[in-house]
Protein backbone atom coordinates (compact mmCIF):
# COMPACT_ATOMS: atom_id res chain seq x y z
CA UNK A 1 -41.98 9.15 6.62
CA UNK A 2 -43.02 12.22 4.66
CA UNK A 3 -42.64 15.80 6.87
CA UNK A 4 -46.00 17.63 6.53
CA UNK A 5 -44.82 21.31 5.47
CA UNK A 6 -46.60 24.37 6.65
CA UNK A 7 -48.72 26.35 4.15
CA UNK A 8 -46.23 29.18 5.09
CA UNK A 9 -43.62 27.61 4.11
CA UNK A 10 -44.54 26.22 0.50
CA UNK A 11 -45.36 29.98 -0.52
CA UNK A 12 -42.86 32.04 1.20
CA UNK A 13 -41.11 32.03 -1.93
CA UNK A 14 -44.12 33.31 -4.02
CA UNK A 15 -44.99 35.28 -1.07
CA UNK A 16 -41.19 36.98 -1.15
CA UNK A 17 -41.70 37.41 -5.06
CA UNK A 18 -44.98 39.46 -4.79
CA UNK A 19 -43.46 41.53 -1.60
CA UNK A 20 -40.22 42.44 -3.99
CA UNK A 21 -42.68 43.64 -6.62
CA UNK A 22 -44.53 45.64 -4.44
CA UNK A 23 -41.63 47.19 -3.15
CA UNK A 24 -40.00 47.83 -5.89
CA UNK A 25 -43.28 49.48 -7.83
CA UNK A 26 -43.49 51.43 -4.65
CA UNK A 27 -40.15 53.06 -5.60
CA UNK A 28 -40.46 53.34 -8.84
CA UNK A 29 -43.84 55.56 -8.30
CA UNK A 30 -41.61 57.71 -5.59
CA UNK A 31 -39.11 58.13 -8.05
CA UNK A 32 -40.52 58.53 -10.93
CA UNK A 33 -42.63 61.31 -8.31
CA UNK A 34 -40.11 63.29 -7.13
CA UNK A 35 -37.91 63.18 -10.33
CA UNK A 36 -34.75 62.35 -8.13
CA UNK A 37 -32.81 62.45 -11.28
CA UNK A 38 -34.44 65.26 -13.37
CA UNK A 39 -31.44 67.82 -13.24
CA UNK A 40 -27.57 67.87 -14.79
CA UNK A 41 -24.51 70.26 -13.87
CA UNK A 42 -24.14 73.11 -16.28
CA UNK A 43 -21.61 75.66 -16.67
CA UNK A 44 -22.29 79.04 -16.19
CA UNK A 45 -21.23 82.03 -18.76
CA UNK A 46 -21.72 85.54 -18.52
CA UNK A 47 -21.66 87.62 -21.92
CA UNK A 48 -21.91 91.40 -21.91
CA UNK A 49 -23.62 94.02 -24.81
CA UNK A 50 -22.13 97.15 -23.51
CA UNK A 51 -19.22 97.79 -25.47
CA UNK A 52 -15.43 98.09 -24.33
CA UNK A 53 -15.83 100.57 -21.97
CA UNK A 54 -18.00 98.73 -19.80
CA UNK A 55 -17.79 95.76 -17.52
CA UNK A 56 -19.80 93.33 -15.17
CA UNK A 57 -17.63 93.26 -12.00
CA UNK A 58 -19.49 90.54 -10.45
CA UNK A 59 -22.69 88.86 -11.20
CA UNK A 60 -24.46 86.13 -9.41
CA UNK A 61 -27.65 83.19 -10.06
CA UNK A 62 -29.52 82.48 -7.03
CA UNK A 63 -27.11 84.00 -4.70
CA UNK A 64 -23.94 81.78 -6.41
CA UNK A 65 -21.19 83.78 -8.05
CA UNK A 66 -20.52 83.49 -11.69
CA UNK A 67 -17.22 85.49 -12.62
CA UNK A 68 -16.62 88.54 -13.66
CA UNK A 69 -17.53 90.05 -17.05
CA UNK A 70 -14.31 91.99 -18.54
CA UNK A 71 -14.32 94.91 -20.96
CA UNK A 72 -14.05 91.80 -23.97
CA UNK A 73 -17.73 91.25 -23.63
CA UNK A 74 -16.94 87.38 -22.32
CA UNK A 75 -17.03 85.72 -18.70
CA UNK A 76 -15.04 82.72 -17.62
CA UNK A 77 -16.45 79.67 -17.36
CA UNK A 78 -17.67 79.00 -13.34
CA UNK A 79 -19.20 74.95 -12.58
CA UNK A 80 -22.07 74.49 -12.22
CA UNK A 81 -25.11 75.35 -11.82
CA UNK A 82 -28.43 72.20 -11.58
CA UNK A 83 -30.47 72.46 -14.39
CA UNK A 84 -33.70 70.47 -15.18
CA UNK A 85 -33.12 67.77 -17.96
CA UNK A 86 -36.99 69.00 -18.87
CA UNK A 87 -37.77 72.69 -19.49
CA UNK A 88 -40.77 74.03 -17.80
CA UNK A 89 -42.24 77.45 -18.43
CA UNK A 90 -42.31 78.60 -14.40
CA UNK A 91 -38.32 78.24 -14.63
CA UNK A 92 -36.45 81.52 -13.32
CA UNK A 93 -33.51 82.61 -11.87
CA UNK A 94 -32.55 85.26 -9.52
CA UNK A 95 -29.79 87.46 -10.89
CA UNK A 96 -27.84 90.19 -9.15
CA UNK A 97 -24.87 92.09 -11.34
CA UNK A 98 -23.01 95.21 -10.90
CA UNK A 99 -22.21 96.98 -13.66
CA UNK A 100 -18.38 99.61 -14.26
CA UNK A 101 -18.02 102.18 -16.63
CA UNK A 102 -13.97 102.00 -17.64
CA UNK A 103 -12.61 105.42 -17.36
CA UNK A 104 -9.14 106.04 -19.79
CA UNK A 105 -7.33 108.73 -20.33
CA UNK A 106 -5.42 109.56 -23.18
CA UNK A 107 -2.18 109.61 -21.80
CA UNK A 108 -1.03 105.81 -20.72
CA UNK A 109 0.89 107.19 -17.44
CA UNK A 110 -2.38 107.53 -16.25
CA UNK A 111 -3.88 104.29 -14.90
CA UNK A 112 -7.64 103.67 -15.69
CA UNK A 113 -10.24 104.14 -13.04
CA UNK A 114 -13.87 102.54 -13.00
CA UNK A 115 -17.09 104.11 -12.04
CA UNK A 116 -20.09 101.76 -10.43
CA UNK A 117 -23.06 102.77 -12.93
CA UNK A 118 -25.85 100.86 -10.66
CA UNK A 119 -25.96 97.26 -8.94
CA UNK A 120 -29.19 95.43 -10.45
CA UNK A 121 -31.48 92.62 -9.68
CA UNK A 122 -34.19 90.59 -11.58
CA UNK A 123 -36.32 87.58 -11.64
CA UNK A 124 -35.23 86.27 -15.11
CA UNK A 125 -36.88 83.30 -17.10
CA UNK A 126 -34.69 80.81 -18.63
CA UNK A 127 -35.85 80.37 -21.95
CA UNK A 128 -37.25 77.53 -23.75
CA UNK A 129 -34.58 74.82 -24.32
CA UNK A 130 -34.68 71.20 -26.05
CA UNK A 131 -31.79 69.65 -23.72
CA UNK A 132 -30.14 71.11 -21.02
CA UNK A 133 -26.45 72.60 -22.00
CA UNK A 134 -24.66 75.63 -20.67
CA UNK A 135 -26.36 78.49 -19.35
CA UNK A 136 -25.47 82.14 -20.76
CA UNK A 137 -26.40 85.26 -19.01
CA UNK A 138 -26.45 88.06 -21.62
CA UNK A 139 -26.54 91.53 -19.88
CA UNK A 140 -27.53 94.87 -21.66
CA UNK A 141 -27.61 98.18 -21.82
CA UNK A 142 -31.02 99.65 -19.76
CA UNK A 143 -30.19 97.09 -16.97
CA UNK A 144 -31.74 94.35 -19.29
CA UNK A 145 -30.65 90.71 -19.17
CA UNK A 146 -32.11 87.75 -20.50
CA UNK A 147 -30.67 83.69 -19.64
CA UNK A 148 -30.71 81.52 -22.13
CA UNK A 149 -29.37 77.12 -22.54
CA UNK A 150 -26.96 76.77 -25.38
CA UNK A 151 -24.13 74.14 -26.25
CA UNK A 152 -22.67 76.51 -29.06
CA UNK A 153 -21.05 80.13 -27.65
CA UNK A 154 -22.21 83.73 -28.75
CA UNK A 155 -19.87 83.48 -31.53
CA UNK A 156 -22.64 80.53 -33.28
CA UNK A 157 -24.99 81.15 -35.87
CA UNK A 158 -27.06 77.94 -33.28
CA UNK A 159 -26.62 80.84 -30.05
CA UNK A 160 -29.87 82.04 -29.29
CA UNK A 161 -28.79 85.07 -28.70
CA UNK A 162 -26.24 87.04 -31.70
CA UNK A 163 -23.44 89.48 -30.40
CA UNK A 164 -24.89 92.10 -33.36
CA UNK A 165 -28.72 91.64 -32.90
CA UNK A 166 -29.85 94.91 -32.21
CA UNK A 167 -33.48 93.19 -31.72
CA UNK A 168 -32.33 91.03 -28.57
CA UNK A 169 -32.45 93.20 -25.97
CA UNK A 170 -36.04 93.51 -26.61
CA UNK A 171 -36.90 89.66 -25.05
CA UNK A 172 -34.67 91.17 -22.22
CA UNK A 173 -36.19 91.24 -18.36
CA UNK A 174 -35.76 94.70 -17.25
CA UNK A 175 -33.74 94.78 -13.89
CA UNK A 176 -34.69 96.64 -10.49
CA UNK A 177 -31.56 99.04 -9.42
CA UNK A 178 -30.78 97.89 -5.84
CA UNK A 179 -28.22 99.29 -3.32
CA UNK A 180 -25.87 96.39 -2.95
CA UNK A 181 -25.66 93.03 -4.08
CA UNK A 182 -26.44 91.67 -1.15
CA UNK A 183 -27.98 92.79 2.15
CA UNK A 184 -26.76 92.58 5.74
CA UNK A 185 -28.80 89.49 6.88
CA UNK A 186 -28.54 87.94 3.59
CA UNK A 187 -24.61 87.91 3.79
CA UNK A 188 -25.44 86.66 7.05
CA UNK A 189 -27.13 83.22 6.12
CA UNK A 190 -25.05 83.13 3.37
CA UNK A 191 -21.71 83.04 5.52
CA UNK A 192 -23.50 80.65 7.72
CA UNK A 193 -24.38 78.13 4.93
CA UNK A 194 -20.70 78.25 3.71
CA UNK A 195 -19.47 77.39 7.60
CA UNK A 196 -21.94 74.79 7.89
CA UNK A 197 -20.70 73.14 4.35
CA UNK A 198 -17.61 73.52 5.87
CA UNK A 199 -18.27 71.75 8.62
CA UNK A 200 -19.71 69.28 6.91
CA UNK A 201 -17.83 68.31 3.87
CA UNK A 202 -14.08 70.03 4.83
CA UNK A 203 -12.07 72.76 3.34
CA UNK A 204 -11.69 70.72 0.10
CA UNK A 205 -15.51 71.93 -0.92
C-alpha cells in the first residue's frame, strides 16, 4: 500500500533551499551595507620638521597615544590604528601634540632642560591613498601638521611627504593652541573607558 505524502512534505526540501537563499542574500545586503570588513590595523608614525632642537613630547589620534617624537625627527612605531581599506574624502583625524624646545648649554656638566612652546590641536584630513598602509603624522613648524598613508618611510623617494621639501608645509592643517592635551572631564571618560576595558577583557589588554 502506497503512503499518501503531504504537499508539505514533498517540498520542504525546495522550500528549505529558497529559505537558505533568502537568508543568506539578506546578509549579504547587511554586509555588504554596513561594510563589516571595510577597515585594517595600521601602524602609527610620528615624523617631526623642526630641527634638532625641538621635540614632540607626546602626540595623540583620536584621543590614542602615538609615542613620542625625539630631537632625531622620527617616532617609534605604536599598533594600530583602523583604517578604511577605501579612502573617502570626509576622512579626518583628531590630533593633539605638544611641542619642547631643547635647551643646551655649552658646557656638558650642565644637563639640558626643555621648554613647552604650546600644546596644539587640529581636525586633520588624511590624504588621498590607493591602499591602506601606515599612517605618518608629519608635524611643522607654525603648529602645522598634515597625515598622510604610506608603506615606504620619510626616507623614500614613494613618501608623500620629503624630509627637505620646503613646499610641504604648505598642504599642512594649521593647528588651534589649546591649554592641555586633554581636559578634566575628558580624562575623565577616558579613565573610565580604560577601567571598563579592563573589566572586560583583563589586564592583558
Amino acid at each position: 500500500m502506497k503512503l499518501p505524502i503531504l504537499n508539505f512534505v514533498r517540498w520542504y526540501p525546495i522550500i528549505s533551499l529558497i529559505l537558505a537563499s533568502i537568508v543568506f542574500s539578506v546578509c549579504f545586503v547587511i554586509y555588504s551595507y554596513y561594510n563589516v570588513d571595510d577597515h585594517t590595523p595600521v601602524s602609527l608614525n610620528g615624523v617631526h620638521h623642526l630641527g634638532s632642537d625641538y621635540r614632540i613630547a607626546q602626540f595623540y589620534i583620536d584621543k590614542h597615544g602615538g609615542d613620542n617624537v625625539g630631537e632625531t625627527g622620527y617616532s617609534g612605531t605604536v599598533c594600530c590604528r583602523m583604517l578604511p581599506r577605501k579612502w573617502s574624502p570626509e576622512l579626518q583625524a583628531n590630533v593633539r601634540w605638544e611641542v619642547h624646545h631643547i635647551i643646551r648649554s655649552s658646557d656638558p656638566a650642565i644637563p639640558e632642560k626643555e621648554d613647552v612652546v604650546a600644546i596644539y590641536q587640529a581636525q586633520v584630513p588624511i590624504e588621498q591613498y590607493s591602499e591602506p598602509n601606515s599612517l605618518w603624522v608629519h608635524f611643522f613648524t607654525e603648529g602645522r601638521v598634515r597625515i598622510v598613508a604610506s608603506l615606504e618611510g620619510p626616507d623614500s623617494e614613494k613618501h608623500p611627504v620629503h624630509q627637505n621639501d620646503d613646499q610641504a608645509i604648505k598642504q599642512a592643517v594649521t593647528g588651534t593652541v589649546i591649554n592641555a592635551l586633554f581636559t578634566e572631564e575628558e580624562l575623565s571618560t577616558l579613565r573610565q573607558e580604560a577601567e571598563d576595558e579592563r573589566r572586560k577583557h583583563g589586564e592583558w589588554r
